[in-house]
Structure formats: C-alpha cells, structure tokens
N, C-alpha and C. Protein backbone atom coordinates (compact mmCIF):
# COMPACT_ATOMS: atom_id res chain seq x y z
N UNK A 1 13.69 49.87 15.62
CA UNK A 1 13.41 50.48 16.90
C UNK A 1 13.65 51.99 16.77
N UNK A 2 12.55 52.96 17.14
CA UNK A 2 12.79 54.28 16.98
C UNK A 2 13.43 54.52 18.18
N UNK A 3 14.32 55.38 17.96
CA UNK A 3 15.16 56.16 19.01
C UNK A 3 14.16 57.21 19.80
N UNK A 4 14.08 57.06 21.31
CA UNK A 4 12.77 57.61 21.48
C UNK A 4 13.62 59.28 22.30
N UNK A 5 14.56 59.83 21.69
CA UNK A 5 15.24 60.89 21.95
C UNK A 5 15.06 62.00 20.88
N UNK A 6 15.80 60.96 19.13
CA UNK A 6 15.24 61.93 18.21
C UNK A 6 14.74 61.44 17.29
N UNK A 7 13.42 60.19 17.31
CA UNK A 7 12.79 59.37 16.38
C UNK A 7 13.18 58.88 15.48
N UNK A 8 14.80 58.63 15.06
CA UNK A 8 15.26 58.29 14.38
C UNK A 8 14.43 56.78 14.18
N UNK A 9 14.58 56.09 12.73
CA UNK A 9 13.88 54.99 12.48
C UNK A 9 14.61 53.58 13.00
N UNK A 10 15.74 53.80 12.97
CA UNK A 10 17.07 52.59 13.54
C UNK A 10 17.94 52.85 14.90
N UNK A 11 18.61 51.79 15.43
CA UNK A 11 18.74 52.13 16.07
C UNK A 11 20.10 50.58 16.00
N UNK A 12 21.26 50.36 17.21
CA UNK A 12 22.39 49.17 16.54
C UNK A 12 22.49 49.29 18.40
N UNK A 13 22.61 47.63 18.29
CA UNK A 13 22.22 47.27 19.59
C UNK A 13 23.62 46.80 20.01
N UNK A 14 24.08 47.40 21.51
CA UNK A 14 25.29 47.43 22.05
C UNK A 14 25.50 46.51 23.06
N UNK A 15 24.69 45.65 23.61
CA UNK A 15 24.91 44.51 24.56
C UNK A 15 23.63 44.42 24.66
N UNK A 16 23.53 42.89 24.69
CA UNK A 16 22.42 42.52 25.13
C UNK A 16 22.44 41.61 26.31
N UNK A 17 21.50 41.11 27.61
CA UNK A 17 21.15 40.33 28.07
C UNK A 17 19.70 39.93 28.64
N UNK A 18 20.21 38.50 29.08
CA UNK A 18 18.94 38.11 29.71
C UNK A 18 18.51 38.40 30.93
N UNK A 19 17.16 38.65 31.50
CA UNK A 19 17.08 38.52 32.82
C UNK A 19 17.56 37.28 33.60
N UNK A 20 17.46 37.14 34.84
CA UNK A 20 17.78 36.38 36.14
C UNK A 20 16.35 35.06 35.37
N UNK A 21 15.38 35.39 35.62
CA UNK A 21 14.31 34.51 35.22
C UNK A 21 14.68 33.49 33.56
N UNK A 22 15.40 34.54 32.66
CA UNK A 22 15.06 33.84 31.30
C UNK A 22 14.30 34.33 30.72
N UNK A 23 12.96 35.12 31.06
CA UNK A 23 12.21 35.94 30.56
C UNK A 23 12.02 36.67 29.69
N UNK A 24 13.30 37.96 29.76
CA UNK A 24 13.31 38.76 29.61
C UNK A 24 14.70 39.04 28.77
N UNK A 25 14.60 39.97 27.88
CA UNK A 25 16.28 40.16 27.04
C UNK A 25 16.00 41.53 27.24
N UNK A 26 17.25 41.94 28.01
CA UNK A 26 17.72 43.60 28.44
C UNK A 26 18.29 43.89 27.09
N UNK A 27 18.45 45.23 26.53
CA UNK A 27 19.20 44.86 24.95
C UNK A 27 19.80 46.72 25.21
N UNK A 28 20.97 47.21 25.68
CA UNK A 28 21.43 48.41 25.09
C UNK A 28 21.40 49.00 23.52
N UNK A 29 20.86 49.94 23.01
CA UNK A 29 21.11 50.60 21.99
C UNK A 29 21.46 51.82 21.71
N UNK A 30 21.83 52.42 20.85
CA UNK A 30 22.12 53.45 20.16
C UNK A 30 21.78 53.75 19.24
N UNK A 31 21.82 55.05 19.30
CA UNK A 31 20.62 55.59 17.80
C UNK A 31 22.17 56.28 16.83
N UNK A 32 22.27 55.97 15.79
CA UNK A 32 23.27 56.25 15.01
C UNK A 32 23.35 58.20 14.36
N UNK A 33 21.88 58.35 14.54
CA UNK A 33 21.86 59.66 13.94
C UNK A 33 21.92 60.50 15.71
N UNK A 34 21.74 60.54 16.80
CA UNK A 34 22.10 61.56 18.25
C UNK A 34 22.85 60.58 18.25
N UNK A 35 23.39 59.83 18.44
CA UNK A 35 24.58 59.10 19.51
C UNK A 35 23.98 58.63 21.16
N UNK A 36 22.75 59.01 20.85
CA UNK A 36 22.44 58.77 22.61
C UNK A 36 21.86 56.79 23.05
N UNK A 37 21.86 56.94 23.95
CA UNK A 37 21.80 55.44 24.23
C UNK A 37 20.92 55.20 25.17
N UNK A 38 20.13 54.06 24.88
CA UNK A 38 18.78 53.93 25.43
C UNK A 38 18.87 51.87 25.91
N UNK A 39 17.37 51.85 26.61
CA UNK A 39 17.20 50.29 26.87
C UNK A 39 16.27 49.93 26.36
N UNK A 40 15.95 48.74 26.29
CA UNK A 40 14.46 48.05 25.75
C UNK A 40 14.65 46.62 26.39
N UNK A 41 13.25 46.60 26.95
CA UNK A 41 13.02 45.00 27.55
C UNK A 41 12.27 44.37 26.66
N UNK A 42 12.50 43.32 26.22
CA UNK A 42 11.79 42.43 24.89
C UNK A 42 11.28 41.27 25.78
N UNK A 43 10.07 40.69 25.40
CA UNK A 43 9.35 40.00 26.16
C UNK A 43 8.88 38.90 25.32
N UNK A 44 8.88 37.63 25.35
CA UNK A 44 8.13 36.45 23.92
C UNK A 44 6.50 36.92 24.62
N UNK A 45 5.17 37.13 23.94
CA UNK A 45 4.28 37.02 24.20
C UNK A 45 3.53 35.86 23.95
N UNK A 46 2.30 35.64 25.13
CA UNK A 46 1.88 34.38 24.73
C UNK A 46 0.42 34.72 25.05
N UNK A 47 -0.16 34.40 23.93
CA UNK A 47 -1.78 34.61 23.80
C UNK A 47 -2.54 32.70 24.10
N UNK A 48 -3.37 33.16 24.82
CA UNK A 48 -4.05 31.69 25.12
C UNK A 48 -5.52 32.07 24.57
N UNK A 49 -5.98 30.65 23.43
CA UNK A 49 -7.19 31.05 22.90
C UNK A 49 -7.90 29.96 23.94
N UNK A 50 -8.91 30.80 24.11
CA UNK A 50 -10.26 30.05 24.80
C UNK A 50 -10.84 29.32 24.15
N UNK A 51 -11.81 28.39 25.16
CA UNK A 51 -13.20 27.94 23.97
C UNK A 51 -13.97 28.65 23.24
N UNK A 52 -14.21 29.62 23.73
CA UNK A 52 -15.16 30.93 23.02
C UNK A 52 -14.35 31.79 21.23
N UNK A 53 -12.96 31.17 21.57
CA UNK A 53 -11.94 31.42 19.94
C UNK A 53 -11.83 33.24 20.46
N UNK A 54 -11.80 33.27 21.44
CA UNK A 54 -11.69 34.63 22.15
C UNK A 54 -10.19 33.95 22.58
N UNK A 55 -8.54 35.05 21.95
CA UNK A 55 -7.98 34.97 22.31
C UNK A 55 -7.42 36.24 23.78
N UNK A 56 -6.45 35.84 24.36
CA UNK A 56 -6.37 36.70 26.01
C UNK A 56 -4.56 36.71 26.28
N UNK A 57 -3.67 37.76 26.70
CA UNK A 57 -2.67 37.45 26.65
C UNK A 57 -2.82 36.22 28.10
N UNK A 58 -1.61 35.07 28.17
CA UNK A 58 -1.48 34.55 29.17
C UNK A 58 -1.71 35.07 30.66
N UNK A 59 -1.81 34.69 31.69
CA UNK A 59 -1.78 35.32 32.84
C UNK A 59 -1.64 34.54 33.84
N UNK A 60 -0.64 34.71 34.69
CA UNK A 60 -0.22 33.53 35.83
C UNK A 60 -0.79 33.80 37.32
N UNK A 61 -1.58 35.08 36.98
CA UNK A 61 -2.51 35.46 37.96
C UNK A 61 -4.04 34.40 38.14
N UNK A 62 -4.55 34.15 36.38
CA UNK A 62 -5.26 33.47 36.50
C UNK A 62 -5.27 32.08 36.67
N UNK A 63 -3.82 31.44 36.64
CA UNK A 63 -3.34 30.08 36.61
C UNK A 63 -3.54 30.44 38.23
N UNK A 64 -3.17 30.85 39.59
CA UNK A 64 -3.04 31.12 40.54
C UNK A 64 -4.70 31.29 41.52
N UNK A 65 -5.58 31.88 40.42
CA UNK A 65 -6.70 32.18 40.82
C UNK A 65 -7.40 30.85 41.03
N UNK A 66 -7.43 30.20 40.01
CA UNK A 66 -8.20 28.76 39.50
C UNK A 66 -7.23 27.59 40.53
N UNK A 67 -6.29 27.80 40.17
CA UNK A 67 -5.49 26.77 41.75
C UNK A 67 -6.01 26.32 42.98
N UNK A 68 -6.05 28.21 43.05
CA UNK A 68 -6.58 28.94 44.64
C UNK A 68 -7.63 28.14 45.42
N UNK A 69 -8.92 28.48 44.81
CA UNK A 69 -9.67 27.73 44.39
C UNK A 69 -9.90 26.25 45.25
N UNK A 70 -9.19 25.81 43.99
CA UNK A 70 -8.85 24.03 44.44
C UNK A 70 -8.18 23.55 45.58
N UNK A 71 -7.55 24.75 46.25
CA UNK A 71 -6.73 24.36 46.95
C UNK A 71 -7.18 25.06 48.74
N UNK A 72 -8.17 25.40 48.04
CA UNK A 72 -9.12 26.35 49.76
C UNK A 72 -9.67 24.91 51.09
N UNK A 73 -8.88 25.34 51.71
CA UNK A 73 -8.88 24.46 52.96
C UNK A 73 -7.94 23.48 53.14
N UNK A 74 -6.76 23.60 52.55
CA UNK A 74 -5.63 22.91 52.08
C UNK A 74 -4.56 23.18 52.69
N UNK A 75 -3.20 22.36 53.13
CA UNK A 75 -2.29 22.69 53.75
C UNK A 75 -1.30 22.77 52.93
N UNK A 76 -1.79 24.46 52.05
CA UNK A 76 -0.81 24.59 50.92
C UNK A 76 -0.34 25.87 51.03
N UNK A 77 1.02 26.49 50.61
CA UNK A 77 1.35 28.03 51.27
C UNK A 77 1.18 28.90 49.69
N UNK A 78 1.24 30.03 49.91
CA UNK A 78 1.23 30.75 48.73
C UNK A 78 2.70 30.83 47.89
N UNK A 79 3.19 30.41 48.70
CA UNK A 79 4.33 30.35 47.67
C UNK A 79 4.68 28.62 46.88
N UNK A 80 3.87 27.52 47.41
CA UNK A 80 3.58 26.26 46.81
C UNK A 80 2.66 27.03 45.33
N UNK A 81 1.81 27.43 45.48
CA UNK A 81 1.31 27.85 44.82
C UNK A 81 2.05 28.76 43.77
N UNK A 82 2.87 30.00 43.62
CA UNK A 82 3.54 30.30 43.01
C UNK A 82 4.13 29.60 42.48
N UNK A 83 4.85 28.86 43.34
CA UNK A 83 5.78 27.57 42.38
C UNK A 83 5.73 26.98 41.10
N UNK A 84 3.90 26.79 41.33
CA UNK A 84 3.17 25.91 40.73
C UNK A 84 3.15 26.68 39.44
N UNK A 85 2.35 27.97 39.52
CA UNK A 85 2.61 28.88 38.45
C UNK A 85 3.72 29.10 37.85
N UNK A 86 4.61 29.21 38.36
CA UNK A 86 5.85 29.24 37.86
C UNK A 86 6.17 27.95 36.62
N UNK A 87 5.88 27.03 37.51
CA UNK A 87 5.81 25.73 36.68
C UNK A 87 5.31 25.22 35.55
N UNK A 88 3.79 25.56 35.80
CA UNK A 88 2.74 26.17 34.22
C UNK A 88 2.86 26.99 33.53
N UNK A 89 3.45 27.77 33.94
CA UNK A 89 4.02 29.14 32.80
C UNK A 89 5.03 28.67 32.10
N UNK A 90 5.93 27.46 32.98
CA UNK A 90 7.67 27.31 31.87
C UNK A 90 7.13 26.05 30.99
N UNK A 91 5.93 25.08 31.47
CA UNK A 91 5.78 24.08 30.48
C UNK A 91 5.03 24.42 28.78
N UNK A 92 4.25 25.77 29.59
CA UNK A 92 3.17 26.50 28.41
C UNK A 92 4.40 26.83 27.74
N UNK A 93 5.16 27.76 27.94
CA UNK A 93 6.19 28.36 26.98
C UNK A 93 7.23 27.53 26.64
N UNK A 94 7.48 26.41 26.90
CA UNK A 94 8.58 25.07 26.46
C UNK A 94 8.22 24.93 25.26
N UNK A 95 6.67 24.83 25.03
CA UNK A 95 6.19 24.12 23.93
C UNK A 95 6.77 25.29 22.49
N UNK A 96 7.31 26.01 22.71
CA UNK A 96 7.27 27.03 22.05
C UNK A 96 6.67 27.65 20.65
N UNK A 97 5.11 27.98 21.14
CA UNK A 97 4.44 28.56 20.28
C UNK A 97 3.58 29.58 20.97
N UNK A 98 3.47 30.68 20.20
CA UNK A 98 3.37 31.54 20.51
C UNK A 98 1.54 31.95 21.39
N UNK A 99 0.87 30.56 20.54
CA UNK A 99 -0.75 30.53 21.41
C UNK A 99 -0.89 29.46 21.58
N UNK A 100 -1.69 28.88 22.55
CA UNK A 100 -1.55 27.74 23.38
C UNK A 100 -3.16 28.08 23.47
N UNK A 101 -3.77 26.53 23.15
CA UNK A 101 -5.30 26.35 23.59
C UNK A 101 -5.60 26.45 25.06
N UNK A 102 -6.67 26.99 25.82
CA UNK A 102 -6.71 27.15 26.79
C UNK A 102 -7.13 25.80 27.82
N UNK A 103 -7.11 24.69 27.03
CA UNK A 103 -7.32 23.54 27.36
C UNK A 103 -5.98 22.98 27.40
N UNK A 104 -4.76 23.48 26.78
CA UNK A 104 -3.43 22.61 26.79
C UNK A 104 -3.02 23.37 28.89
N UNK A 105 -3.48 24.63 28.84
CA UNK A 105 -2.89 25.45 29.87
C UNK A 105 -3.41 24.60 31.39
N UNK A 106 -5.00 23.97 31.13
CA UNK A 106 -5.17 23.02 32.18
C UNK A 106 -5.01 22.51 32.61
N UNK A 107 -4.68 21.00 31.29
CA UNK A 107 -3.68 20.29 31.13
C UNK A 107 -2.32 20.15 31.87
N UNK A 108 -1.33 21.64 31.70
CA UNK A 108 -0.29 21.25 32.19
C UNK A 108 -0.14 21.91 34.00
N UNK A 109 -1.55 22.57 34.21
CA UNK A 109 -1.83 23.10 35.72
C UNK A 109 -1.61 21.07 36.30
N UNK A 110 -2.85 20.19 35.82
CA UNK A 110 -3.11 19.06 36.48
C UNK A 110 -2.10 17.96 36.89
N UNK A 111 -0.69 18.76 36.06
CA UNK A 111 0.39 17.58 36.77
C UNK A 111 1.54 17.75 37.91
N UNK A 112 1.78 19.52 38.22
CA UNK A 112 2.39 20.03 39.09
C UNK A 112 1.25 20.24 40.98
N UNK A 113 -0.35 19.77 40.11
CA UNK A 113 -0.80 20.19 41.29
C UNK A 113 -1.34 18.66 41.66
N UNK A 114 -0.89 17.71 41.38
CA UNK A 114 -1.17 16.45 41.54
C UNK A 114 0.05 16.16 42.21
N UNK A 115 1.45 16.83 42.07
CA UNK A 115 2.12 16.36 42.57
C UNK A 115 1.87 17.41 44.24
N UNK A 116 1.75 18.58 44.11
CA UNK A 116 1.46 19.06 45.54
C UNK A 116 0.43 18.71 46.14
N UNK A 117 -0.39 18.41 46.12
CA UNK A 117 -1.98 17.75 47.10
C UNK A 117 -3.01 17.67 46.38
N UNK A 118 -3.15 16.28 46.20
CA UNK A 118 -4.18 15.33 45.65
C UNK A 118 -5.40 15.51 45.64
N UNK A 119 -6.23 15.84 46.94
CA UNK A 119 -6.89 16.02 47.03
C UNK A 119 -7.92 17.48 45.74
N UNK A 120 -6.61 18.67 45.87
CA UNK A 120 -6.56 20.22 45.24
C UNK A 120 -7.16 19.25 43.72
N UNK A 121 -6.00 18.52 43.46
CA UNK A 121 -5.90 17.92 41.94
C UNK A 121 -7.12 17.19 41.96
N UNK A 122 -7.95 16.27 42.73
CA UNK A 122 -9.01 15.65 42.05
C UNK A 122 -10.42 17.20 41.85
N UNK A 123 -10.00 17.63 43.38
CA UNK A 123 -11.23 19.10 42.76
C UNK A 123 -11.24 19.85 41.53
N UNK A 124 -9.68 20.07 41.35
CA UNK A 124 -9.26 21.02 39.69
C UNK A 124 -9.87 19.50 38.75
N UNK A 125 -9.75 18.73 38.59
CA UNK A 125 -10.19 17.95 37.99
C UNK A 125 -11.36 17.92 37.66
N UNK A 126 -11.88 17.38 38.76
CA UNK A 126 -13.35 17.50 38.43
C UNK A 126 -14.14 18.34 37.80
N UNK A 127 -13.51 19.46 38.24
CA UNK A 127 -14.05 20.94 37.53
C UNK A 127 -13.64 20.93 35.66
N UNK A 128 -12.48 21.05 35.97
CA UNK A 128 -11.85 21.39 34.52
C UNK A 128 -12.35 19.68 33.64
N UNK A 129 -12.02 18.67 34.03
CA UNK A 129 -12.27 17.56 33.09
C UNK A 129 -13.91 17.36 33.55
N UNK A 130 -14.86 17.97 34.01
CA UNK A 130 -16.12 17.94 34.12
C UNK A 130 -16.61 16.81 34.30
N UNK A 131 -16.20 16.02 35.34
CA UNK A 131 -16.96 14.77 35.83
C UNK A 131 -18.38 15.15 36.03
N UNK A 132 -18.85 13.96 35.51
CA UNK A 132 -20.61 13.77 35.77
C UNK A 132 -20.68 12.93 36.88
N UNK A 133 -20.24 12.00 36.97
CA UNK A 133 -20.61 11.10 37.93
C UNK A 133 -19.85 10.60 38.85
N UNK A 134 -20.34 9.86 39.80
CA UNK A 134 -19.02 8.91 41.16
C UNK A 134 -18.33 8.23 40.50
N UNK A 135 -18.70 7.71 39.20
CA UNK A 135 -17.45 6.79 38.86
C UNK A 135 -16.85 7.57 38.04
N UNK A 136 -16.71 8.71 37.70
CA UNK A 136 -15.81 9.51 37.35
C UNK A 136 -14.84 10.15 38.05
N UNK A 137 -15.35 10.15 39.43
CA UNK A 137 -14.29 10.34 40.62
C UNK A 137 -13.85 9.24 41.19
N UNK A 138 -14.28 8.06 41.25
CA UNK A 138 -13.99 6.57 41.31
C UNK A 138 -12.83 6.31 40.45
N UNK A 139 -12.65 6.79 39.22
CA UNK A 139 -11.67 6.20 37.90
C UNK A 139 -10.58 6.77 38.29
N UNK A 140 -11.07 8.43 38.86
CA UNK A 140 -9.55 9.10 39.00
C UNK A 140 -8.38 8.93 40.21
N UNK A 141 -9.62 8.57 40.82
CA UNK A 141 -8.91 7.74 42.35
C UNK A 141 -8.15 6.38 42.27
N UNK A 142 -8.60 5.62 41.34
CA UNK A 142 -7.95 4.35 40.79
C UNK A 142 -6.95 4.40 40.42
N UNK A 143 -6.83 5.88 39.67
CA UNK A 143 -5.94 5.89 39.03
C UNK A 143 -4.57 6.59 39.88
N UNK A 144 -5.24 7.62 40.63
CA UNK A 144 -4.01 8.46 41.51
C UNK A 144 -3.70 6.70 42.26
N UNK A 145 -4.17 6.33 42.86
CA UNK A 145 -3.74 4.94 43.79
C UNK A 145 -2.51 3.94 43.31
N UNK A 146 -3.14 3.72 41.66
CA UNK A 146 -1.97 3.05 40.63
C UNK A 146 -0.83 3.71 40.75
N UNK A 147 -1.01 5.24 40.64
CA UNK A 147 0.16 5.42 40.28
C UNK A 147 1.29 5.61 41.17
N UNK A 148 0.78 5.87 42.81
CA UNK A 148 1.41 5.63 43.82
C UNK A 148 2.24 4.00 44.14
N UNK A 149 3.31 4.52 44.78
CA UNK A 149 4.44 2.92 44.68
C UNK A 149 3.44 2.97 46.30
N UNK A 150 3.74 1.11 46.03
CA UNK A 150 3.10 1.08 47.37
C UNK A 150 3.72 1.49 49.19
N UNK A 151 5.02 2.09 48.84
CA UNK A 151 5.69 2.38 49.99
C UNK A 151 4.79 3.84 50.31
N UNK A 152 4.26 4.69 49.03
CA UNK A 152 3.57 5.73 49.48
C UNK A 152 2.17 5.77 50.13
N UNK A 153 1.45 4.51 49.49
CA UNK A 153 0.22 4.52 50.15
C UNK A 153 -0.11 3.83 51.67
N UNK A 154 -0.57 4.33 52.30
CA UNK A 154 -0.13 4.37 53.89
C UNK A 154 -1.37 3.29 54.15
N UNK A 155 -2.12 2.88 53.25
CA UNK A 155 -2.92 1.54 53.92
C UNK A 155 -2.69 0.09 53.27
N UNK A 156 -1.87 0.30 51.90
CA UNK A 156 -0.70 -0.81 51.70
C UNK A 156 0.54 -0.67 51.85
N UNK A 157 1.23 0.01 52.46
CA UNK A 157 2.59 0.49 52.82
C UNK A 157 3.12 0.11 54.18
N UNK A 158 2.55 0.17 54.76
CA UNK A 158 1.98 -0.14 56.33
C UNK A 158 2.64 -0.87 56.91
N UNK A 159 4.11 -1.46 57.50
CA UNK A 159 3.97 -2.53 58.20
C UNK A 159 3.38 -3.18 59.60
C-alpha cells in the first residue's frame, strides 16, 4: 500500500476493523518512512459473468430492479425488497468465490422472493426459468401448493 502522503511503497497496519455490515475491513496504517497515518476501506469484489461471458461487477441495484419488476402491483414495501437484496447479496457471497454465474444470482433471488409473495415469484419465474407453456405454470403451482403445510393453504386449511 503506497502511503498516499509521501508514496512510500509500504506501509504496517495499526488496527484493523470490520464494518457494522461485515462488508467492509476499516484497516489504520502507517507509512514507516513520514510517520503519518492514513485509512483504507478493503472491499471482497464480486464479478458476475453473464450469458454473453461478458463479466459485470455485482450490483444489488440490479437484483432490486429485476425484483421490482415482479413485484409491480404487489403488497410489497421497498424495504421487503431491500431485505431481499440484502439476502441475495449474503447467499451470492457465502458461496465464497469471487465470480458467480449470472444464472446462480437468479437462482438464489427465487427463494427469498418465494418466501415474500408468490405470486412476484411465479412472474420472476416465468421470466428468468422461461416458461413456454400453461403447464409450465401449472408444474410451478403444483409445486408452490406441495410445498405449503396444509394449515397454510386457505382452501385445504379451512375449517
């Protein structure tokens, strides 16, 4: 790390921490040749390759955009939505590697927004897993139904 006081080439790091999020590592240093003392925010980067093999840094703007979307006419708040991002951003970076197919990033959008409104999740679906046909929206409905206990579904739940 150059000392950005007197370009020295090194620099000996005097405390470090993390942000509030996890994100982020705050790191104090010192440059050994001025004595002066500086900060640096260190960040893990995460590049998502597309289908096109066109890689893009991550962006939770666009996880938010594509949601959005799915979720227009929905009784969903913007901060459900953040959440959600929030949520896709910590499963993308769990996996810990540094690029993530832009098909894994879909992937892990379709299980935080299945759990907020079903409806959002069969549209992101449809879109992203590219149903052709009714019984492709037929299968997925079968399937959201299965996976509901029957105390949740309100026309076998029913007493």
């Amino acid at each position: 790390m150059h000392c950005p006081f007197c370009r020295h080439t090194d620099s000996r790091v005097v405390d470090s921490r993390t942000s509030d999020d996890g994100a982020q590592i705050r790191r104090r240093r010192q440059c050994p040749d001025c004595n002066r003392r500086f900060t640096t925010i260190e960040t893990a980067g995460l590049t998502v390759v597309k289908r096109s093999g066109v890689s893009e840094p991550f962006s939770r703007a666009k996880v938010l955009a594509g949601v959005r979307k799915a979720c227009q006419g929905r009784p969903v708040s913007e901060d459900d939505l953040a959440l959600l991002a929030q949520r896709v951003e910590e499963s993308v970076r769990s996996a810990g590697n540094a690029e993530v197919d832009a098909h894994d990033v879909g992937m892990a959008i379709l299980g935080p927004l299945r759990d907020l409104d079903e409806v959002a999740y069969l549209r992101f679906a449809s879109v992203y897993q590219a149903f052709d046909s009714l019984e492709d929206f037929e299968a997925a409905i079968t399937l959201l139904r299965a996976e509901r206990s029957p105390v949740d579904d309100p026309l076998i739940g029913a007493p």
